[in-house]
Protein backbone atom coordinates (compact mmCIF):
# COMPACT_ATOMS: atom_id res chain seq x y z
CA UNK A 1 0.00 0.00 0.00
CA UNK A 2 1.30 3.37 -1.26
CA UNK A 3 1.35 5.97 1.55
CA UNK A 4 0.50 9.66 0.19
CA UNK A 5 2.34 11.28 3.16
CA UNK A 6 5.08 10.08 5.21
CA UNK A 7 3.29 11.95 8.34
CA UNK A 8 0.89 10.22 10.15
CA UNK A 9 -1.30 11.13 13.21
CA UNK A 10 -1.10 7.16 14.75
CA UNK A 11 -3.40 6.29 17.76
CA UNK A 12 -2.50 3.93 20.65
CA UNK A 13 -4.10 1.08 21.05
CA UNK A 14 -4.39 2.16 24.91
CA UNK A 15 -6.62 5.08 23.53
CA UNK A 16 -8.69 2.37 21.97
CA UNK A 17 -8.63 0.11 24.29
CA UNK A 18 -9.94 2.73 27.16
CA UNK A 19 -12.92 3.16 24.45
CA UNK A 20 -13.73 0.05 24.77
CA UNK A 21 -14.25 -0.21 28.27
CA UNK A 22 -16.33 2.80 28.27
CA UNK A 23 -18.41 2.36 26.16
CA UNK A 24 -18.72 -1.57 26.50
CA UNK A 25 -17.52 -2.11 22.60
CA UNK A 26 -15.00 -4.36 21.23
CA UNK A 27 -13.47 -2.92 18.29
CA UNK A 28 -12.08 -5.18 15.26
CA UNK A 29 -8.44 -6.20 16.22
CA UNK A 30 -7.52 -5.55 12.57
CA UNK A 31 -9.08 -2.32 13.16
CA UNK A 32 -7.51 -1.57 16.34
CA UNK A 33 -3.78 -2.61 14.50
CA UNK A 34 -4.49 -0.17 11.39
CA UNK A 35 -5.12 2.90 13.48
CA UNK A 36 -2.04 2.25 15.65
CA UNK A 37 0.05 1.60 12.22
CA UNK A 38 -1.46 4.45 9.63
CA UNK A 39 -4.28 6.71 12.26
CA UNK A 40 -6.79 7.72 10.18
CA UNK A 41 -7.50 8.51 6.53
CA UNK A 42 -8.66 7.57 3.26
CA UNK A 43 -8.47 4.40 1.60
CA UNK A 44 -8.23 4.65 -2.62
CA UNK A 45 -9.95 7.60 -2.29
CA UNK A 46 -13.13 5.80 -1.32
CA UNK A 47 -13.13 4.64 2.11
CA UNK A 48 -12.74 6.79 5.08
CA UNK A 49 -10.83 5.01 8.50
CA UNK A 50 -12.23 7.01 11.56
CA UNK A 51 -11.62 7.37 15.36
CA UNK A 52 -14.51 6.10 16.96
CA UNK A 53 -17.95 8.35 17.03
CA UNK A 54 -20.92 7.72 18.76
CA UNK A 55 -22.77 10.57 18.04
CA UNK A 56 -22.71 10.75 13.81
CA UNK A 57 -26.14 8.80 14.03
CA UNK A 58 -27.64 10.18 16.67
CA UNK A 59 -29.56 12.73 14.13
CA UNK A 60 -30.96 10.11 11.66
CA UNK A 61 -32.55 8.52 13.67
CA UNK A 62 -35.50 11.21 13.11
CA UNK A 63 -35.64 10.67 9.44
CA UNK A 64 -36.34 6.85 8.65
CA UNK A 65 -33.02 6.36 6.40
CA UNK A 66 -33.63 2.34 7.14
CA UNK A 67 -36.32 -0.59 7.95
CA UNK A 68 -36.18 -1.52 11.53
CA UNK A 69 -37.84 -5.01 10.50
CA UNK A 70 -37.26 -8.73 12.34
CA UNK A 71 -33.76 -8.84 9.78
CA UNK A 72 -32.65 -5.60 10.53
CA UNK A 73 -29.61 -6.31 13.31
CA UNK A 74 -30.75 -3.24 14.94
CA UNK A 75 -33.83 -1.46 16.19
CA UNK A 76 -34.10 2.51 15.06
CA UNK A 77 -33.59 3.17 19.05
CA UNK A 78 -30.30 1.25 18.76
CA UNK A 79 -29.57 3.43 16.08
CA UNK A 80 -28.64 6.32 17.96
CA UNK A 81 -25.79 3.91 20.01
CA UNK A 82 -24.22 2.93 17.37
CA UNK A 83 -20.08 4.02 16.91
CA UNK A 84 -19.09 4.90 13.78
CA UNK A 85 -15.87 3.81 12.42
CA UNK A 86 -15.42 3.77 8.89
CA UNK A 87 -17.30 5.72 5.87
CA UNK A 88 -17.70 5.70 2.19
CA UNK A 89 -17.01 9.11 0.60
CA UNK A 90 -20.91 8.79 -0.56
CA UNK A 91 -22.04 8.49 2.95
CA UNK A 92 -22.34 4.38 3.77
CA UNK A 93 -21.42 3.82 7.41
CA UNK A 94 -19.80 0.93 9.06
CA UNK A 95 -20.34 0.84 12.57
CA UNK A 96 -21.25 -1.55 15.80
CA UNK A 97 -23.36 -1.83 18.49
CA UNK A 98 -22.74 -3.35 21.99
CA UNK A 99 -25.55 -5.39 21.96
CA UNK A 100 -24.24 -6.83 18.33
CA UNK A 101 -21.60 -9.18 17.76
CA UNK A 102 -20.81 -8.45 14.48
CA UNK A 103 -20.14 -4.86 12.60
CA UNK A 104 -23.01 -2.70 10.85
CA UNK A 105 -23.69 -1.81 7.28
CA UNK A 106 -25.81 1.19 6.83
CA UNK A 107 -25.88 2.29 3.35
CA UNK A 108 -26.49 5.53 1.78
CA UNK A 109 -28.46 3.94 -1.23
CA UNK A 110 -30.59 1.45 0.34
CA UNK A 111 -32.92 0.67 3.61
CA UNK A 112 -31.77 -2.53 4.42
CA UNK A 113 -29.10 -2.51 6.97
CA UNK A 114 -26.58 -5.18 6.95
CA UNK A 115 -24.49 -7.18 9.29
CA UNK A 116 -20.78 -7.11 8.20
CA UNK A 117 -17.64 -9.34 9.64
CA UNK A 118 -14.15 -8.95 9.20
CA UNK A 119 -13.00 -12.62 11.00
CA UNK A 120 -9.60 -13.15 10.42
CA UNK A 121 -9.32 -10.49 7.16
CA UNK A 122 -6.71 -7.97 7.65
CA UNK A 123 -8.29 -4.52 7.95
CA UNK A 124 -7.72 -3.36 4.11
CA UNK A 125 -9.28 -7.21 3.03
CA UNK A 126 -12.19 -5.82 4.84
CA UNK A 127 -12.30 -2.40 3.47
CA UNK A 128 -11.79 -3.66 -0.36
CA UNK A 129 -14.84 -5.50 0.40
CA UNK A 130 -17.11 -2.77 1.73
CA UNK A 131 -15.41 -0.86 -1.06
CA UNK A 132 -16.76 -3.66 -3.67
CA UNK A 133 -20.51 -3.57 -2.06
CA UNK A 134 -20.57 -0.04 -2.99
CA UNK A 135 -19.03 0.68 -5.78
CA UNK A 136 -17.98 -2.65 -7.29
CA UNK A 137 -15.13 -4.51 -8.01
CA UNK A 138 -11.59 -1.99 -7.17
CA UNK A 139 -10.16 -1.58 -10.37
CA UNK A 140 -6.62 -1.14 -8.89
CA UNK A 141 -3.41 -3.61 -8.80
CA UNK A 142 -2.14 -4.47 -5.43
CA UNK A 143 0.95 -1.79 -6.21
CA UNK A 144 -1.69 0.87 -6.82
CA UNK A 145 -3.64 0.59 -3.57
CA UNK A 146 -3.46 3.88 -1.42
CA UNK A 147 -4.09 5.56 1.95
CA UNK A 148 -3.99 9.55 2.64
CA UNK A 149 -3.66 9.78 5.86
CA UNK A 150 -5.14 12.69 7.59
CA UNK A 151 -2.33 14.66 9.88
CA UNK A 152 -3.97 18.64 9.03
CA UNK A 153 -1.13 19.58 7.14
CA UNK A 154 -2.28 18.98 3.60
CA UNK A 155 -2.77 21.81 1.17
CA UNK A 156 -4.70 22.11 -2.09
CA UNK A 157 -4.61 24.24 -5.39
CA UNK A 158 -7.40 24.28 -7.77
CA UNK A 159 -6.34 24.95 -11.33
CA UNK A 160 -8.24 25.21 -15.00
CA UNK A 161 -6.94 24.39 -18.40
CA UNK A 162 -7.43 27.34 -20.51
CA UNK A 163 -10.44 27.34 -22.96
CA UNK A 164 -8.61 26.92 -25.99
CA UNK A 165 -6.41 24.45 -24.72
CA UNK A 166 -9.28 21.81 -23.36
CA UNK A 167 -10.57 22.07 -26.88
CA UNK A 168 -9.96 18.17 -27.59
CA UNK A 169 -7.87 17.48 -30.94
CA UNK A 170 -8.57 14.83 -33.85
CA UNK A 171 -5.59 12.04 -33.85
CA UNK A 172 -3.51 12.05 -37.02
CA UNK A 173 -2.33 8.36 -38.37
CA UNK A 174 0.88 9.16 -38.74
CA UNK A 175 1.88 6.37 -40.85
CA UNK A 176 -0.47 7.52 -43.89
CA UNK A 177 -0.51 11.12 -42.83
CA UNK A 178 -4.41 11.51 -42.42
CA UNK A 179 -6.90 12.19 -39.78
CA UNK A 180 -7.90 9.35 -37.97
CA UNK A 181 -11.51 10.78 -36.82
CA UNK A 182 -10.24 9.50 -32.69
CA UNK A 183 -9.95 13.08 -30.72
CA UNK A 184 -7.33 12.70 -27.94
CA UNK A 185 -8.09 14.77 -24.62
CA UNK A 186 -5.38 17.94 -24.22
CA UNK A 187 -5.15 17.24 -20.42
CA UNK A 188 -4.61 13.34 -20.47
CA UNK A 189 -1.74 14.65 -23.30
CA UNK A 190 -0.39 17.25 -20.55
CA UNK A 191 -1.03 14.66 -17.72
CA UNK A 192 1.56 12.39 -19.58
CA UNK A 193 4.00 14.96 -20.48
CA UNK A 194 4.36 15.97 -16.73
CA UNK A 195 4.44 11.92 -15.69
CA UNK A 196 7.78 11.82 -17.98
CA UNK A 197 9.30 14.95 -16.81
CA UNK A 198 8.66 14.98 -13.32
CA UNK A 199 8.84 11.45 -12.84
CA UNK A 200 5.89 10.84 -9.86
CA UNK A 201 6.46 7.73 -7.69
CA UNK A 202 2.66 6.25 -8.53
CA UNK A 203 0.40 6.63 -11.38
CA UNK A 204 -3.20 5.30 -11.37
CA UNK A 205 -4.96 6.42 -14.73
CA UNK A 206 -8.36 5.62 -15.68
CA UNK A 207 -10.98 7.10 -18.45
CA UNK A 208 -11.81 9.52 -16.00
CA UNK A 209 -9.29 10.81 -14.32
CA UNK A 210 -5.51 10.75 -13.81
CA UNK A 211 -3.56 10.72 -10.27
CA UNK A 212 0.16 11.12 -10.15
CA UNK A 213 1.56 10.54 -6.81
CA UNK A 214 5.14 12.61 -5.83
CA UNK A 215 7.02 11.92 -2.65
CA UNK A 216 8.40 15.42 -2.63
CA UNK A 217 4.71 16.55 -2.32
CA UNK A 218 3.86 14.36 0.25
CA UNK A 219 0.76 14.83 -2.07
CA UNK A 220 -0.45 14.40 -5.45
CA UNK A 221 -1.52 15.81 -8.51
CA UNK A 222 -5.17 15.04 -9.87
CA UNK A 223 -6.31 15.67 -13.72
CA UNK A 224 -9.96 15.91 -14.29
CA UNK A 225 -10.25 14.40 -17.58
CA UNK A 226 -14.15 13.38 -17.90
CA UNK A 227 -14.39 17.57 -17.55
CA UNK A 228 -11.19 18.29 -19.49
CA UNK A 229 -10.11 21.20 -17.75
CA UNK A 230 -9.48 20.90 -13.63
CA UNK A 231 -6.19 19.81 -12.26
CA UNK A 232 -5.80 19.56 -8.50
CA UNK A 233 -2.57 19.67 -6.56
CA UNK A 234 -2.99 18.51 -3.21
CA UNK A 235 0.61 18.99 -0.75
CA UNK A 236 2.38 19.43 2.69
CA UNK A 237 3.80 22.78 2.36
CA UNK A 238 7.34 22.17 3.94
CA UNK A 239 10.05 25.10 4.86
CA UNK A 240 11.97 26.02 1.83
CA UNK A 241 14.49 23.59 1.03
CA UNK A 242 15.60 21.78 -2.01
CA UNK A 243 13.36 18.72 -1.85
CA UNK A 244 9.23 19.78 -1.43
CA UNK A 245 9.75 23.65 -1.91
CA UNK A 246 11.93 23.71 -4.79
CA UNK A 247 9.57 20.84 -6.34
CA UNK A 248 6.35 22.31 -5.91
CA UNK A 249 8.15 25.56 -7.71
CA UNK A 250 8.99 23.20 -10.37
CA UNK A 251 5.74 21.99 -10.59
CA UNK A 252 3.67 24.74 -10.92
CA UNK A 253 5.90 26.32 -13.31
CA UNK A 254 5.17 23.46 -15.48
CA UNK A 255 1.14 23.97 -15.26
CA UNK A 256 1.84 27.41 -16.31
CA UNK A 257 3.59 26.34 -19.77
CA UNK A 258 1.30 24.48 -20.36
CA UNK A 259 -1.65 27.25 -19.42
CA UNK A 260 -3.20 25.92 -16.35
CA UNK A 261 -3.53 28.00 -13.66
């Protein structure tokens, strides 16, 4: 698993553990060993990892999100208890209950709540499954799998692709000279030109977007090519020093030859 930052906000498995007593819980040892190993974050982009919450429920219980029937493992009451400790970035919750043994699906898209087990799975086996229920199968080798951890020091710039540039291009076949009819997308063409120049550590392209990953950013840079114009640079800032500073220099001044800013 690629890490997007070296920094990382870890929490003790004492911390945990005192949680557990309190509130009469047993969290998922897999669970408990991720947090003390990575703290919290996001998983692919997908999945968030969270300190435990018992209070992100509390206010829908009002509204009726889910059936309360004989299958549900939880009454709408027993709602309101439940701890939070994972999301999707579309608003699916895993969580658990005291009086359950096993962990809680409540999903954003549906009523019917679900019981969910990790057994022996290590905690990303667990999350590539909830990850699958939700979105489908992760379309990712094992090299490309990621985690941003979340340590408050990550910065983001928002940049467009000028007009004239996003305008997409027909392909020439340049073996007989003549216009193939294929257009080719002007930031997927930039996206590749600053892979080869500023060599990033990670690349995960798909038709949608493309994510180049840079140690020296502690960060990475996003291209937005279903809307053909936004790139996103997301960074530590670090004192200036050759390394991050004189990188992120670099790397801007490469967006602006090529007109995004």
């Amino acid at each position: 698993m690629y890490l997007v930052s070296n920094y990382v906000k870890t929490i003790t498995g004492e911390q945990l553990r005192l949680l557990e007593q309190e509130w009469n819980i047993s969290l998922p040892s897999s669970y408990i060993q991720f947090l003390e190993q990575y703290g919290q974050g996001t998983y692919c982009g997908l999945l968030n990892v969270e300190y435990p919450d018992r209070e992100r429920l509390q206010e829908f219980v009002e509204y009726e999100l889910w059936e309360h029937d004989e299958q549900s493992p939880i009454t709408r009451e027993q709602l309101a208890e439940c701890i939070v400790i994972a999301t999707t970035i579309d608003g699916d919750f895993v969580a658990l209950h005291p009086q359950v043994e096993s962990l809680i699906w409540l999903p954003r898209h549906s009523e019917i709540i679900e019981r969910r087990s990790c057994g022996e799975q290590s905690w990303i086996e667990c999350m590539e499954t909830w990850i699958e229920a939700a979105y489908g199968s992760l379309d990712l080798a094992e090299t490309e799998r990621y985690f941003e951890p979340w340590n408050d020091r990550q910065q983001h710039l928002f940049l467009m692709l000028g007009t004239q540039e996003a305008m997409p291009n027909e392909q020439t076949d340049e073996a007989e000279g003549t216009v193939s009819g294929r257009e080719t997308n002007p930031l997927a063409d930039i996206a590749h030109q600053c892979a080869e120049i500023m060599k990033p550590d990670l690349i995960i392209n798909n038709p949608y977007s493309g994510l180049l990953f840079f140690r020296s950013l502690n960060g990475y840079v996003r291209f937005n090519y279903a809307y053909g114009r936004e790139v996103a640079v997301v960074y530590e800032q670090e004192e200036p020093k050759e390394g991050n500073g004189s990188f992120l220099v670099r790397l801007l001044q490469f967006m602006r030859e090529h007109n995004i800013q």
